[in-house]
PDB file of N, CA and C in Angstrom:
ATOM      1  N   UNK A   1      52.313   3.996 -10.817  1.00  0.00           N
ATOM      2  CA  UNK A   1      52.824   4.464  -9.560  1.00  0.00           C
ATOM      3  C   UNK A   1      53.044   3.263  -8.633  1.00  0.00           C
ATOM      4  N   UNK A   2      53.960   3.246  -7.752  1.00  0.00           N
ATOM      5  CA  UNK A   2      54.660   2.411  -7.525  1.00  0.00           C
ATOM      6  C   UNK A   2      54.011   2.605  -5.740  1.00  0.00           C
ATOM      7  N   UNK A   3      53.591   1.409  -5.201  1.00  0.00           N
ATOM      8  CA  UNK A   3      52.888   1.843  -3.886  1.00  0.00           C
ATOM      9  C   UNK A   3      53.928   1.230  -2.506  1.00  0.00           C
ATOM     10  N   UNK A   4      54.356   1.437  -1.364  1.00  0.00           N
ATOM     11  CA  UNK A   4      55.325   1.025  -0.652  1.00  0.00           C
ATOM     12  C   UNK A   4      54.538   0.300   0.140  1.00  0.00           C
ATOM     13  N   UNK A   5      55.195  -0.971   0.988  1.00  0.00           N
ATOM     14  CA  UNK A   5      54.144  -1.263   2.137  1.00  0.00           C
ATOM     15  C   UNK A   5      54.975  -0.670   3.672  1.00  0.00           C
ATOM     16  N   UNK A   6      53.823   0.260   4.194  1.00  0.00           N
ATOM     17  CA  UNK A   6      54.115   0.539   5.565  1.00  0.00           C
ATOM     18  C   UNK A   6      53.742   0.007   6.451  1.00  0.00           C
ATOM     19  N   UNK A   7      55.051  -0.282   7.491  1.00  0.00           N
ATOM     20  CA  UNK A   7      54.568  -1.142   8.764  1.00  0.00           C
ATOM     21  C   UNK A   7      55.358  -0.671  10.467  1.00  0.00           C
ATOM     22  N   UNK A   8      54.473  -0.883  11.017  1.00  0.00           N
ATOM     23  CA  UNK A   8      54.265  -0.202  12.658  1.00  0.00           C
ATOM     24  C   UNK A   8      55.035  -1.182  13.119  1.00  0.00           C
ATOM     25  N   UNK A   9      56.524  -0.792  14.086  1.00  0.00           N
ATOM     26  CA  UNK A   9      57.015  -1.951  14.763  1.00  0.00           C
ATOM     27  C   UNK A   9      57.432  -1.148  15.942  1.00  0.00           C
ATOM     28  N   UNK A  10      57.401  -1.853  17.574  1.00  0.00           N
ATOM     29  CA  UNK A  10      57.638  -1.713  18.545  1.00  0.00           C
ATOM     30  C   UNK A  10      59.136  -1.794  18.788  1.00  0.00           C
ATOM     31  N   UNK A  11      59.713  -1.170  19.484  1.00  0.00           N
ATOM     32  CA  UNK A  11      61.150  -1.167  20.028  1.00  0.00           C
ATOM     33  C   UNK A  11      61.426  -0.731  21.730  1.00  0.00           C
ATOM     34  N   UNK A  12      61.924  -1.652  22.120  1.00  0.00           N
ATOM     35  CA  UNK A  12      62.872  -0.717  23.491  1.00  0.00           C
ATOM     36  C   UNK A  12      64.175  -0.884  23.911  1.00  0.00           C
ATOM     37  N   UNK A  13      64.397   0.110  24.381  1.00  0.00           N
ATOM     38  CA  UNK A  13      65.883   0.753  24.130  1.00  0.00           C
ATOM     39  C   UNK A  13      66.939   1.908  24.314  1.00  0.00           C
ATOM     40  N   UNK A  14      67.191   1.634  25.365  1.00  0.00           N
ATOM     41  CA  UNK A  14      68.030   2.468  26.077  1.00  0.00           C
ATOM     42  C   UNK A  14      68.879   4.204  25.520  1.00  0.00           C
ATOM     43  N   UNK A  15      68.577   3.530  24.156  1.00  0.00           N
ATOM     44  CA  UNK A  15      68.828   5.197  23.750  1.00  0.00           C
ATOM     45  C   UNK A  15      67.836   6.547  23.250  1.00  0.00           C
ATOM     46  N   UNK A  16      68.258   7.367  23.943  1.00  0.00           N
ATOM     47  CA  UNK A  16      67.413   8.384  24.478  1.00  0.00           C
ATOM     48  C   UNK A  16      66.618   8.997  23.373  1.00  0.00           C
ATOM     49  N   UNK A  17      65.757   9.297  23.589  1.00  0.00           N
ATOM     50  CA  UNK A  17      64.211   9.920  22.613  1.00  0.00           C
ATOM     51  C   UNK A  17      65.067  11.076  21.296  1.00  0.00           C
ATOM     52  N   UNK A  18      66.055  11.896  22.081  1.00  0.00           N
ATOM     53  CA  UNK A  18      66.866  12.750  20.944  1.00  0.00           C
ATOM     54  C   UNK A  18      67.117  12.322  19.853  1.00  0.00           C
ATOM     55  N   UNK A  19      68.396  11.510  20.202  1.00  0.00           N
ATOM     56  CA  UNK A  19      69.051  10.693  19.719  1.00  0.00           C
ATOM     57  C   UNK A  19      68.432   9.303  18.593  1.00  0.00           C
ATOM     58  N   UNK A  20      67.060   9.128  19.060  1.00  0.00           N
ATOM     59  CA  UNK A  20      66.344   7.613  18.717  1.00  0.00           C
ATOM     60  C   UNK A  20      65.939   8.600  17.191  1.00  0.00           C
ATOM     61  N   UNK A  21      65.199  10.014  17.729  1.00  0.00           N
ATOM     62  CA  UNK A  21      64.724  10.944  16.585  1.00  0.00           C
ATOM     63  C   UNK A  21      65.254  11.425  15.542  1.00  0.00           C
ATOM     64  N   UNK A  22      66.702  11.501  15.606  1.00  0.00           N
ATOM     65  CA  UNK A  22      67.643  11.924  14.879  1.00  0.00           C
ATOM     66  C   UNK A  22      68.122  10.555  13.903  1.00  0.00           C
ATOM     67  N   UNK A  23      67.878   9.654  14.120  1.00  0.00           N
ATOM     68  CA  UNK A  23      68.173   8.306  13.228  1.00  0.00           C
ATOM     69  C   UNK A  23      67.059   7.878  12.855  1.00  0.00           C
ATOM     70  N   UNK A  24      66.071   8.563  13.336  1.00  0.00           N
ATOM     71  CA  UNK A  24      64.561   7.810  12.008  1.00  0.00           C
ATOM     72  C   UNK A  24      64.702   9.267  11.337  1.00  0.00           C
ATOM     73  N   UNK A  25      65.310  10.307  11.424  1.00  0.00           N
ATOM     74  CA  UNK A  25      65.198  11.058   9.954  1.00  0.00           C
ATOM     75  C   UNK A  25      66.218  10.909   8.968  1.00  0.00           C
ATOM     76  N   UNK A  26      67.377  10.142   9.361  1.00  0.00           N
ATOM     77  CA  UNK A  26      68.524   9.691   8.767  1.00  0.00           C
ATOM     78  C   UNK A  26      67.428   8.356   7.876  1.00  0.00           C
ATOM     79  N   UNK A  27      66.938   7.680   8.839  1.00  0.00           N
ATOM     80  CA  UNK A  27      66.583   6.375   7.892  1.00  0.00           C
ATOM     81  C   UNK A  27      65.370   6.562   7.633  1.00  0.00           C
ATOM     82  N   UNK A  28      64.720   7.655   7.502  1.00  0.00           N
ATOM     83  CA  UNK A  28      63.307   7.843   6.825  1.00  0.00           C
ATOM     84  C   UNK A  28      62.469   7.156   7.517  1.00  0.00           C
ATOM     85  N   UNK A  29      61.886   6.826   8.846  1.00  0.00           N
ATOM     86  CA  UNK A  29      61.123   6.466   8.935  1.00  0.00           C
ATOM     87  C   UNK A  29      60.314   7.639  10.782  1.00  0.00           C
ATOM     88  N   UNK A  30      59.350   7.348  10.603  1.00  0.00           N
ATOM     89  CA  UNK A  30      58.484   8.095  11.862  1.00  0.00           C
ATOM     90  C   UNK A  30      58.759   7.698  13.330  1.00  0.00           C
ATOM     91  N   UNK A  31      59.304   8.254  13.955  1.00  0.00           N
ATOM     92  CA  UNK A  31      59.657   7.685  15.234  1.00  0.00           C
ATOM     93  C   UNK A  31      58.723   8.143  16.565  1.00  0.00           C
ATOM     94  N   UNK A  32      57.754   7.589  17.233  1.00  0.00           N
ATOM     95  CA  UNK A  32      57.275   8.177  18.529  1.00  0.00           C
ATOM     96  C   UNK A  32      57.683   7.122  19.584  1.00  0.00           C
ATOM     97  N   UNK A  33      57.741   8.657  20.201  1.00  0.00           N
ATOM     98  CA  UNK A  33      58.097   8.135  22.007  1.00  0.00           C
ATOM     99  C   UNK A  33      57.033   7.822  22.414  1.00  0.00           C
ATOM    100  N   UNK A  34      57.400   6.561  23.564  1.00  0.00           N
ATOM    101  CA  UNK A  34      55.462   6.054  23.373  1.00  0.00           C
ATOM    102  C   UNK A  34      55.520   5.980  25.215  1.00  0.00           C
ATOM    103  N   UNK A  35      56.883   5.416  25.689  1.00  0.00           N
ATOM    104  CA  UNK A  35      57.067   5.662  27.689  1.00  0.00           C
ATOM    105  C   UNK A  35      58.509   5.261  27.919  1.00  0.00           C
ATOM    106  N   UNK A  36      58.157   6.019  28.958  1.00  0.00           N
ATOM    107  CA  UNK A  36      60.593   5.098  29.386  1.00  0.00           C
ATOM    108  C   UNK A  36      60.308   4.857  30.911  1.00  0.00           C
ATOM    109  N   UNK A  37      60.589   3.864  31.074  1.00  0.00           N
ATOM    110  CA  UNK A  37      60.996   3.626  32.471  1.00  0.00           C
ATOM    111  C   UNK A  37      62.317   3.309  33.181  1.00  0.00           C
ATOM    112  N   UNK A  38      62.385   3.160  34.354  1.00  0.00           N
ATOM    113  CA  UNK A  38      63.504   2.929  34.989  1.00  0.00           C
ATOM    114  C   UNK A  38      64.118   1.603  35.535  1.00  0.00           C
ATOM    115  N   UNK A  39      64.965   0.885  34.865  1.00  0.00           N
ATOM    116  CA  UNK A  39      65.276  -0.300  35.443  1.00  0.00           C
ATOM    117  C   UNK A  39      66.487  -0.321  36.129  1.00  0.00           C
ATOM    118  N   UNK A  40      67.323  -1.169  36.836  1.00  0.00           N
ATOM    119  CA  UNK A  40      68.311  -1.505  37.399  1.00  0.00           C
ATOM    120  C   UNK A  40      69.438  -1.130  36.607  1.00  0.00           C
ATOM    121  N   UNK A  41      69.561  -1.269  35.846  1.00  0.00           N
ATOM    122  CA  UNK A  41      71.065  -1.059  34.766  1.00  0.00           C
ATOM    123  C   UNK A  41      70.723   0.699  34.138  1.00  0.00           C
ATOM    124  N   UNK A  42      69.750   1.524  34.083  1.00  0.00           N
ATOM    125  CA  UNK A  42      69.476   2.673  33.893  1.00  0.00           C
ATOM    126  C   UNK A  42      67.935   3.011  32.970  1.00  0.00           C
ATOM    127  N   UNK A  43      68.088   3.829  32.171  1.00  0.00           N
ATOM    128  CA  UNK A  43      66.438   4.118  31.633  1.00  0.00           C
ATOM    129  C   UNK A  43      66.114   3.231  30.232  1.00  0.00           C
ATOM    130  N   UNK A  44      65.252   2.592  30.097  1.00  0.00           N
ATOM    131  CA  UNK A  44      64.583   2.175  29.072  1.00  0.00           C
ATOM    132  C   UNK A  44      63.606   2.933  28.405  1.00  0.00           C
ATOM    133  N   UNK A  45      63.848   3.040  26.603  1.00  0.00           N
ATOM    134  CA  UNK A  45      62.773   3.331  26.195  1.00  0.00           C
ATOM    135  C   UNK A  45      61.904   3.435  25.594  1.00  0.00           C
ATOM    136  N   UNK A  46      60.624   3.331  25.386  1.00  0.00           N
ATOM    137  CA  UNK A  46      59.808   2.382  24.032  1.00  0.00           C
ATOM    138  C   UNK A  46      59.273   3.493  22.930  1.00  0.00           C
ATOM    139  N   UNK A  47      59.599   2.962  21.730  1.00  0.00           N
ATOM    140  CA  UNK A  47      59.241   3.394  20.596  1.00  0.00           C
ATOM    141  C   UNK A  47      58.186   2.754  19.692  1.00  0.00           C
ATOM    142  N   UNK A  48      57.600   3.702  18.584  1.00  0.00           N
ATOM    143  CA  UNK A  48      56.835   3.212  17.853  1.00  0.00           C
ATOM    144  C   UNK A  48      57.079   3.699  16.316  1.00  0.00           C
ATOM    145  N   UNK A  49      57.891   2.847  15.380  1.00  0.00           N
ATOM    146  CA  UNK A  49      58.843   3.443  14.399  1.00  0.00           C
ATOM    147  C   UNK A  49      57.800   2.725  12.922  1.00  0.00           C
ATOM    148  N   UNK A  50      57.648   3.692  12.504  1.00  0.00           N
ATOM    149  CA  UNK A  50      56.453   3.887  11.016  1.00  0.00           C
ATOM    150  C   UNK A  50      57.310   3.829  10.122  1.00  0.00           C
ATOM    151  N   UNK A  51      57.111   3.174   9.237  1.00  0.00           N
ATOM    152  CA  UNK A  51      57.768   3.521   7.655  1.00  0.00           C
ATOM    153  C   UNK A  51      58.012   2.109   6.713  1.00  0.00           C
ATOM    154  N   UNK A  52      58.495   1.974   5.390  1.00  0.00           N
ATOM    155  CA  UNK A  52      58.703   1.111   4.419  1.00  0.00           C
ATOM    156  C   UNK A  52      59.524  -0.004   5.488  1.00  0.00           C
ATOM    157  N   UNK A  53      58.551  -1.013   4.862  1.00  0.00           N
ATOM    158  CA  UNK A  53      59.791  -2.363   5.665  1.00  0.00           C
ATOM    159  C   UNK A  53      61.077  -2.366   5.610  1.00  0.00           C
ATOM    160  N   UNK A  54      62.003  -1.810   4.621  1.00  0.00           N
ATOM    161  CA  UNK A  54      63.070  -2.209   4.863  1.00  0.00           C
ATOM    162  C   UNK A  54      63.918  -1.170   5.096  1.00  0.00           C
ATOM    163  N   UNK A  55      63.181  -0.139   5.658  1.00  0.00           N
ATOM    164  CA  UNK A  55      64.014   1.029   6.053  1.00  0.00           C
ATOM    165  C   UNK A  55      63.414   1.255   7.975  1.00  0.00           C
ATOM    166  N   UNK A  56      62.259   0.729   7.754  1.00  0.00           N
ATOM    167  CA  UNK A  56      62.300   0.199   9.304  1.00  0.00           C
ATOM    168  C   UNK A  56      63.108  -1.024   9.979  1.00  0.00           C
ATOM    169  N   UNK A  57      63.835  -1.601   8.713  1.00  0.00           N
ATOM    170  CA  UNK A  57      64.698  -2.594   9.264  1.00  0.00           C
ATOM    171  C   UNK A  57      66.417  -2.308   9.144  1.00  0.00           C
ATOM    172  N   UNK A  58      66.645  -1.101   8.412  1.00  0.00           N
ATOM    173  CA  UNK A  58      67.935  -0.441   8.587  1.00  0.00           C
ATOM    174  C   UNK A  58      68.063   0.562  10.178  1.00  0.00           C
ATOM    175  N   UNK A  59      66.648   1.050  10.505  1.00  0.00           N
ATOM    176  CA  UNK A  59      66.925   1.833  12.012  1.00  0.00           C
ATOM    177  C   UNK A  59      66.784   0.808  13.158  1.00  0.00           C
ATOM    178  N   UNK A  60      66.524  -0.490  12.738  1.00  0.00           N
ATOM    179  CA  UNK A  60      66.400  -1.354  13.641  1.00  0.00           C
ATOM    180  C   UNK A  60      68.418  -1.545  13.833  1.00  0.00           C
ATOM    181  N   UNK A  61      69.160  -1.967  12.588  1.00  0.00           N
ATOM    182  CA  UNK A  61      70.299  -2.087  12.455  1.00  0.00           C
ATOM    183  C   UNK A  61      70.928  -0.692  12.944  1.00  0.00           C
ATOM    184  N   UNK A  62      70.475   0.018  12.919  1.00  0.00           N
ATOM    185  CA  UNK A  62      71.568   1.433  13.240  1.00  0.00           C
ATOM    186  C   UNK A  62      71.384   1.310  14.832  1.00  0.00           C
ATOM    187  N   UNK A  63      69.945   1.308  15.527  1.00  0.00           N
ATOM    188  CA  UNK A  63      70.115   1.720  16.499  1.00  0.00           C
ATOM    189  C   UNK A  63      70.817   0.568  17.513  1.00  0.00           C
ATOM    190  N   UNK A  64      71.158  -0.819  17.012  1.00  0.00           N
ATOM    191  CA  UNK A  64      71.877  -1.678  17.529  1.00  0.00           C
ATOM    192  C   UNK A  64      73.190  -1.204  17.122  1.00  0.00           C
ATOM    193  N   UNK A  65      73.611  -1.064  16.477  1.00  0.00           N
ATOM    194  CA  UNK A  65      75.274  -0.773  16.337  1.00  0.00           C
ATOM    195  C   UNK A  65      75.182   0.723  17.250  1.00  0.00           C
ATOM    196  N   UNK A  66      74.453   1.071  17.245  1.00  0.00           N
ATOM    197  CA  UNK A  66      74.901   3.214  18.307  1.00  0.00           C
ATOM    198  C   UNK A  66      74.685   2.164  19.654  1.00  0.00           C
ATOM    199  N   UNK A  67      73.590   0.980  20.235  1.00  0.00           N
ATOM    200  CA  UNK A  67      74.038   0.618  21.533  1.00  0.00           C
ATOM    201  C   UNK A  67      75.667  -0.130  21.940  1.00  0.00           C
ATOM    202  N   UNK A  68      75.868  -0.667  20.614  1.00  0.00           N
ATOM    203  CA  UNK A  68      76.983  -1.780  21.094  1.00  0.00           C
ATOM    204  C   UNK A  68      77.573  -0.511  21.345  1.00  0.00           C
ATOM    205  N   UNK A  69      77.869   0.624  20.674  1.00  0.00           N
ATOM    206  CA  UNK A  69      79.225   1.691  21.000  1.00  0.00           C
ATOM    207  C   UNK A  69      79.108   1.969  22.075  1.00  0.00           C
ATOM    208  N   UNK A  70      77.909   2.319  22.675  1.00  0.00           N
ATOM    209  CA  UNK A  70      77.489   3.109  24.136  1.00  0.00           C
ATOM    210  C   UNK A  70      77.990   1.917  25.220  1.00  0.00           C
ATOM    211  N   UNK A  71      77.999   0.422  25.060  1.00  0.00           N
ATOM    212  CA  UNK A  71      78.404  -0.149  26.262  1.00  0.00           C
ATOM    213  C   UNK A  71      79.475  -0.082  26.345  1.00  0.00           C
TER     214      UNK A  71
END
């Protein structure tokens, strides 16, 4: 049996908790809302995204390409 390594990585990021949730079940990995605050340019918001390294590093890539579209 073949064992994966899981790892806990921090994110923040302007796209909204829905939306952030709906692309860690696309890329398999656990997504919690952890706080959002309010800055000058609009809301920030921090995540805490669980799963296999390199599928925590494809929602890292998705959720940068869904911001470039949004600016």
């Amino acid at each position: 049996m073949r064992k994966f390594i899981k790892t806990t990585e921090s994110i923040i990021t302007p796209l909204e908790p829905r939306r952030a949730v709906i692309v860690g079940d696309e890329c398999l990995v656990d997504v919690r809302f952890v706080e959002s605050r309010s800055e000058a340019a609009g809301w920030l918001y921090e995540y805490e995204v669980t799963g296999e390294i390199g599928k925590v590093e494809k929602f890292f890539v998705r959720l940068k390409d869904i911001e470039r579209k949004l600016d």
